[in-house]
C-alpha atoms as a PDB file:
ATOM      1  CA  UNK A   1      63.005 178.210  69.730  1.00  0.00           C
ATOM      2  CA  UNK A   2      61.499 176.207  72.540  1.00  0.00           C
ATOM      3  CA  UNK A   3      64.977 174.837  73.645  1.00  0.00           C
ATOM      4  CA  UNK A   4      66.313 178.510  73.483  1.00  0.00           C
ATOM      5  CA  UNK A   5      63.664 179.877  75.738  1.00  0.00           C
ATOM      6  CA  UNK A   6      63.647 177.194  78.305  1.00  0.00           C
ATOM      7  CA  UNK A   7      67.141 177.257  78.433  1.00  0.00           C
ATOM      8  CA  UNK A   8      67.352 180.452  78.951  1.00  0.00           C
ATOM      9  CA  UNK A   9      69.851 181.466  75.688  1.00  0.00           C
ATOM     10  CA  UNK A  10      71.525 178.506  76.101  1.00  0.00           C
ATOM     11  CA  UNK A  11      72.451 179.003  79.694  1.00  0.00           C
ATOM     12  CA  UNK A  12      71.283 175.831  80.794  1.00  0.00           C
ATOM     13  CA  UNK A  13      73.650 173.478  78.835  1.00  0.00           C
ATOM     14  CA  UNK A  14      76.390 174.473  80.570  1.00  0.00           C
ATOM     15  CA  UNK A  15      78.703 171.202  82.006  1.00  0.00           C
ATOM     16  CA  UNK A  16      79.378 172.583  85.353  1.00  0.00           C
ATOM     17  CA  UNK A  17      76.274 173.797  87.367  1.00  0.00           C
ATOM     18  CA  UNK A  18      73.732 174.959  84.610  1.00  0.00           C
ATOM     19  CA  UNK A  19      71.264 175.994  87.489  1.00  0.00           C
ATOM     20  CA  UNK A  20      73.794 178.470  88.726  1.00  0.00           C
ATOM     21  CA  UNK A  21      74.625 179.573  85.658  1.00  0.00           C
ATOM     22  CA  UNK A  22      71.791 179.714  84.379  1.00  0.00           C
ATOM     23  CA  UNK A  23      70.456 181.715  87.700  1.00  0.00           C
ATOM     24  CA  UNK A  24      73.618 184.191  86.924  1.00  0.00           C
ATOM     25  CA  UNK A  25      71.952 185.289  83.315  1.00  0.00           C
ATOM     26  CA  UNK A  26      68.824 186.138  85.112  1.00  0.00           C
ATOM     27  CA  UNK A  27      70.332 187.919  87.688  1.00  0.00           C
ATOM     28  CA  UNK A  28      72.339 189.930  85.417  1.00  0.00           C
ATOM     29  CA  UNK A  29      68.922 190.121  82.744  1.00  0.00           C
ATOM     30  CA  UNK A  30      66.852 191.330  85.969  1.00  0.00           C
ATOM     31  CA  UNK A  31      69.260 193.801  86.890  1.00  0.00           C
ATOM     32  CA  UNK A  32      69.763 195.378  83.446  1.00  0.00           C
ATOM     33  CA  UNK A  33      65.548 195.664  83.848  1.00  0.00           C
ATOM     34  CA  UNK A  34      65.242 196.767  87.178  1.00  0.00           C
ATOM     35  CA  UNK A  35      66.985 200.037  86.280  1.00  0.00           C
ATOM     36  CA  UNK A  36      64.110 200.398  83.053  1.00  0.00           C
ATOM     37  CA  UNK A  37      60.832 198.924  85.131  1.00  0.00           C
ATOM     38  CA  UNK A  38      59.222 199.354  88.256  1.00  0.00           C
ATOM     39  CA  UNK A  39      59.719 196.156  90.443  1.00  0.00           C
ATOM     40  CA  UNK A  40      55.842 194.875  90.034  1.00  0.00           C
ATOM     41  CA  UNK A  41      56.375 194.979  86.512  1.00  0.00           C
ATOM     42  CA  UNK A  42      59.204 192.332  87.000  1.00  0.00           C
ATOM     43  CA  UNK A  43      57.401 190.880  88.965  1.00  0.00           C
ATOM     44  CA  UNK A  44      54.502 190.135  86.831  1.00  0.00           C
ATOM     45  CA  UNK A  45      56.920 189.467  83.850  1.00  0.00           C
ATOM     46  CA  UNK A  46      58.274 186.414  86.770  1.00  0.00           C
ATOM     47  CA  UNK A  47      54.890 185.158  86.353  1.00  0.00           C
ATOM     48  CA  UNK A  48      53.859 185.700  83.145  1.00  0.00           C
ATOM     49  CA  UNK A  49      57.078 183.602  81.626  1.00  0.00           C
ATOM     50  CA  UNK A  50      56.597 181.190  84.711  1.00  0.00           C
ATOM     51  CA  UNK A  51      52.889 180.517  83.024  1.00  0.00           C
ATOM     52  CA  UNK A  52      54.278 180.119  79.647  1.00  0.00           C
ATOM     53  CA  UNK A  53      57.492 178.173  80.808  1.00  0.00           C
ATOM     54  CA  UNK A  54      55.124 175.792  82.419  1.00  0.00           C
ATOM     55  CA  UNK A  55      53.129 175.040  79.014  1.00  0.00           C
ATOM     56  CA  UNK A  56      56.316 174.817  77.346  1.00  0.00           C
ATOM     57  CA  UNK A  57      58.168 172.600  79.793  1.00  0.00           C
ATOM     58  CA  UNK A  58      54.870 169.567  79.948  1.00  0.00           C
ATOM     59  CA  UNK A  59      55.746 169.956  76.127  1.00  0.00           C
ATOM     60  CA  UNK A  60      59.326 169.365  76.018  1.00  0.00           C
ATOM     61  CA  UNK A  61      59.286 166.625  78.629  1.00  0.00           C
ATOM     62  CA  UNK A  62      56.689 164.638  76.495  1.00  0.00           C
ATOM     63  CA  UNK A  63      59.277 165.152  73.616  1.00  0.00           C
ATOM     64  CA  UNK A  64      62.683 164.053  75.783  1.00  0.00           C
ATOM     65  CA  UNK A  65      60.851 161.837  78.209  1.00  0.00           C
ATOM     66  CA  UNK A  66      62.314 163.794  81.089  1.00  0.00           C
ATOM     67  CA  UNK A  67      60.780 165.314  84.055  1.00  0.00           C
ATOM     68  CA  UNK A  68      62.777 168.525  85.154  1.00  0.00           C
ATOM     69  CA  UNK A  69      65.791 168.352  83.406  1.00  0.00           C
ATOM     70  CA  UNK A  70      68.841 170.399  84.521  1.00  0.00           C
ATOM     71  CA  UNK A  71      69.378 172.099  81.088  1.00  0.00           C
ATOM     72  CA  UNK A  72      65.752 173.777  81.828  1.00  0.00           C
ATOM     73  CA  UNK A  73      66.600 176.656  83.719  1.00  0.00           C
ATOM     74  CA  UNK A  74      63.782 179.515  82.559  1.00  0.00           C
ATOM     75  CA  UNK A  75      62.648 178.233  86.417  1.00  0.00           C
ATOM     76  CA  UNK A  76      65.700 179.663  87.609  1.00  0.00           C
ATOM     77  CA  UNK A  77      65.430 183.249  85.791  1.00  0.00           C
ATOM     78  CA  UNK A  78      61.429 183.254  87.354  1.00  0.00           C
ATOM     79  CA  UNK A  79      62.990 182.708  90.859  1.00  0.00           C
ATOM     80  CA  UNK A  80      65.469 185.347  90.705  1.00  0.00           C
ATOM     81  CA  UNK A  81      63.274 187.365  89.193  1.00  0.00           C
ATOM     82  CA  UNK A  82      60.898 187.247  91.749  1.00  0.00           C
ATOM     83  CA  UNK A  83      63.844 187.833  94.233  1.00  0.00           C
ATOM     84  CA  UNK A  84      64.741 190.871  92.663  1.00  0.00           C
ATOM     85  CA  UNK A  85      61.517 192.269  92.819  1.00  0.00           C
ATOM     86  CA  UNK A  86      60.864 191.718  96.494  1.00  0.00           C
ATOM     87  CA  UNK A  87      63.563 192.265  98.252  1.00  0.00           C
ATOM     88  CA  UNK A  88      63.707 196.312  98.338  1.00  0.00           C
ATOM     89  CA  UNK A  89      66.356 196.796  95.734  1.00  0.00           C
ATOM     90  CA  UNK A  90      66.868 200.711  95.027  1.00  0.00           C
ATOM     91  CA  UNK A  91      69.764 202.822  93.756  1.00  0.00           C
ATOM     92  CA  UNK A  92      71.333 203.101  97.204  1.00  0.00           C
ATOM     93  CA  UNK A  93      72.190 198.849  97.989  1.00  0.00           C
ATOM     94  CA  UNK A  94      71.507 197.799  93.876  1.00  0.00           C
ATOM     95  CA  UNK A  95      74.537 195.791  93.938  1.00  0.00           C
ATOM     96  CA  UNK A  96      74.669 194.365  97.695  1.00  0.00           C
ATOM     97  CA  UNK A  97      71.026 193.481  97.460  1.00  0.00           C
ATOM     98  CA  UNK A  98      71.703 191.897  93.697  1.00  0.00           C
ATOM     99  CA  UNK A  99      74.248 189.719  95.263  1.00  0.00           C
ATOM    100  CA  UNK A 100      72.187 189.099  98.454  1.00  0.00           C
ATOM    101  CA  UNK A 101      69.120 187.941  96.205  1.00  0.00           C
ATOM    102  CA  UNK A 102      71.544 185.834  94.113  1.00  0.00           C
ATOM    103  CA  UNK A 103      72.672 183.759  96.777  1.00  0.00           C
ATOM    104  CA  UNK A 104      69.639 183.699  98.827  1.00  0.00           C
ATOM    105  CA  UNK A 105      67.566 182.647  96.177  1.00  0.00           C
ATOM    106  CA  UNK A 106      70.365 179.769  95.345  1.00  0.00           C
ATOM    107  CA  UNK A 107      70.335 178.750  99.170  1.00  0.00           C
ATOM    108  CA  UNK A 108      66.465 177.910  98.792  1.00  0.00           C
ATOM    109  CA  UNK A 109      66.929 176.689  95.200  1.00  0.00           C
ATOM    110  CA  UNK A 110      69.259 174.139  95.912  1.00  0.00           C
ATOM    111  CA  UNK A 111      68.387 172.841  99.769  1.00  0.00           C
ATOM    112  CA  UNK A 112      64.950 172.985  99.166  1.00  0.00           C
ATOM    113  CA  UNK A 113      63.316 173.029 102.791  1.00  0.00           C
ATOM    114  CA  UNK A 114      59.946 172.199 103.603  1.00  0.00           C
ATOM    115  CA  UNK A 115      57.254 173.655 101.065  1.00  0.00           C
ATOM    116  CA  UNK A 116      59.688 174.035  98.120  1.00  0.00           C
ATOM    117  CA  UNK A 117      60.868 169.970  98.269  1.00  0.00           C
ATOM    118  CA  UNK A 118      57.356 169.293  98.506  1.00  0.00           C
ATOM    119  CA  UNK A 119      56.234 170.764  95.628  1.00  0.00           C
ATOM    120  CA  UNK A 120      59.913 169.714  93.886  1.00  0.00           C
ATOM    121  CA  UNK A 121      59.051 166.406  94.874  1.00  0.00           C
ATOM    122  CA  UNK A 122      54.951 166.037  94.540  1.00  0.00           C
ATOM    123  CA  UNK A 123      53.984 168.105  91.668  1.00  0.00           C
ATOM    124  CA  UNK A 124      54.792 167.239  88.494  1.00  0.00           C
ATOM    125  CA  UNK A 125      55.480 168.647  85.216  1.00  0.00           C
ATOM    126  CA  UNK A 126      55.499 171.762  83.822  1.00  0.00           C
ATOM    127  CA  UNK A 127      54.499 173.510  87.574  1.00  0.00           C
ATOM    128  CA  UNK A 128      56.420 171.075  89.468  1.00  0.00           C
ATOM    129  CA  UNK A 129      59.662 172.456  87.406  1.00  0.00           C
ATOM    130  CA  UNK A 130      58.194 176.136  88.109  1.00  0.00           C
ATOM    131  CA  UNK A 131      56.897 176.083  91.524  1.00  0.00           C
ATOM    132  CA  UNK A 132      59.730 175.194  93.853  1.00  0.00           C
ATOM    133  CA  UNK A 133      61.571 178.271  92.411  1.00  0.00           C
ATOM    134  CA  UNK A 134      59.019 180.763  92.362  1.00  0.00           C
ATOM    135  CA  UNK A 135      58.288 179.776  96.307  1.00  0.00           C
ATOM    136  CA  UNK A 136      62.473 179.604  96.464  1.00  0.00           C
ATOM    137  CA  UNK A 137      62.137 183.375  94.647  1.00  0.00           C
ATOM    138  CA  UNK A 138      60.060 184.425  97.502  1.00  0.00           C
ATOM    139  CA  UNK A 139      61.446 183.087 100.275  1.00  0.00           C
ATOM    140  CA  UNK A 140      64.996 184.554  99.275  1.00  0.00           C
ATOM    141  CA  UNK A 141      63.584 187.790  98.155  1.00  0.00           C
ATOM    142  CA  UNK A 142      62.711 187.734 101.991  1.00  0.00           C
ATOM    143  CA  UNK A 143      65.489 186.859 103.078  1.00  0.00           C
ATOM    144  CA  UNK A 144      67.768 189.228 100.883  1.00  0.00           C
ATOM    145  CA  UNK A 145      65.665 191.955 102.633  1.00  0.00           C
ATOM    146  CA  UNK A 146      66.413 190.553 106.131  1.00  0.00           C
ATOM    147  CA  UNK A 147      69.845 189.697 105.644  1.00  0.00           C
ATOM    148  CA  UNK A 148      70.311 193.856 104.585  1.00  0.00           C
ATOM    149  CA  UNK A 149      68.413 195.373 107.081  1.00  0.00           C
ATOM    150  CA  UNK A 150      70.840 193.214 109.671  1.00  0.00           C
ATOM    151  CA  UNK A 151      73.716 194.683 107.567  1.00  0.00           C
ATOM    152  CA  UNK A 152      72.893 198.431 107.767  1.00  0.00           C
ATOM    153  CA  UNK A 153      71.692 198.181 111.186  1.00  0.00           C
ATOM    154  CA  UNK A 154      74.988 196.226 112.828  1.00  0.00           C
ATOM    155  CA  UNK A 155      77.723 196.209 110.174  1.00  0.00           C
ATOM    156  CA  UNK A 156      77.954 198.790 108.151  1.00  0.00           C
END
């Protein structure tokens, strides 16, 4: 049960970029809610499974002797769950901002500048796995946001 939550269904164990993939489920899980919830409520569902992820992940890496492996991806669904909640999604741009968070949150996720290394880097277990991708979450929540309004106000 443990490996199925942290892996988010199985997501992670995917050959070929589990982080991705496993980033795609949660986008597509988020969405599915977003139309059911209010955004806070994802929002605090973000951090409630980040809190139990992060018990649950300082277990399993005592078990495999791993810190952060890539077949954990429950990180990834908190991240772009977060994104999802913050970025203004509505009925009007759903699917533009969707995308938008997708990729923005992967940007942070994988490049990792500044704050989110650090804490990638620094903090270890359970936390260190969650907290670069909740601040990654934020960051391209913010960024989603930004990237639209630029849209709507000189493309489209």
């Amino acid at each position: 049960m443990r490996k199925l939550f942290l892996t988010l269904f199985y997501s992670g164990l995917s050959p070929k970029a589990p982080g991705t993939v496993g980033s795609f489920v949660a986008l597509i899980l988020g969405m599915l809610l977003i139309k059911y919830i209010p955004h806070s409520t994802l929002f605090l569902l973000a951090f409630l499974i980040s809190v139990i992820a992060a018990k649950q992940i300082d277990i399993y890496e005592k078990e495999v002797g791993e810190h952060d492996s890539k077949e954990i991806v429950i990180d990834e669904l908190a991240g772009m769950w977060i994104a999802l909640s913050i970025c203004g999604i509505n009925e009007q741009n759903f699917y533009i901002l969707s995308i938008l968070a997708f990729l923005s949150f992967r940007l942070f996720d994988i490049w990792k500048p500044s704050i989110i290394g650090k804490i990638d880097k620094d903090v270890k277990g359970g936390w260190g796995v969650m907290g670069d991708d909740i601040v990654a979450g934020i960051a391209g929540g913010i960024l989603a946001s930004a990237v639209y309004q630029l849209l709507t106000r000189f493309v489209f």
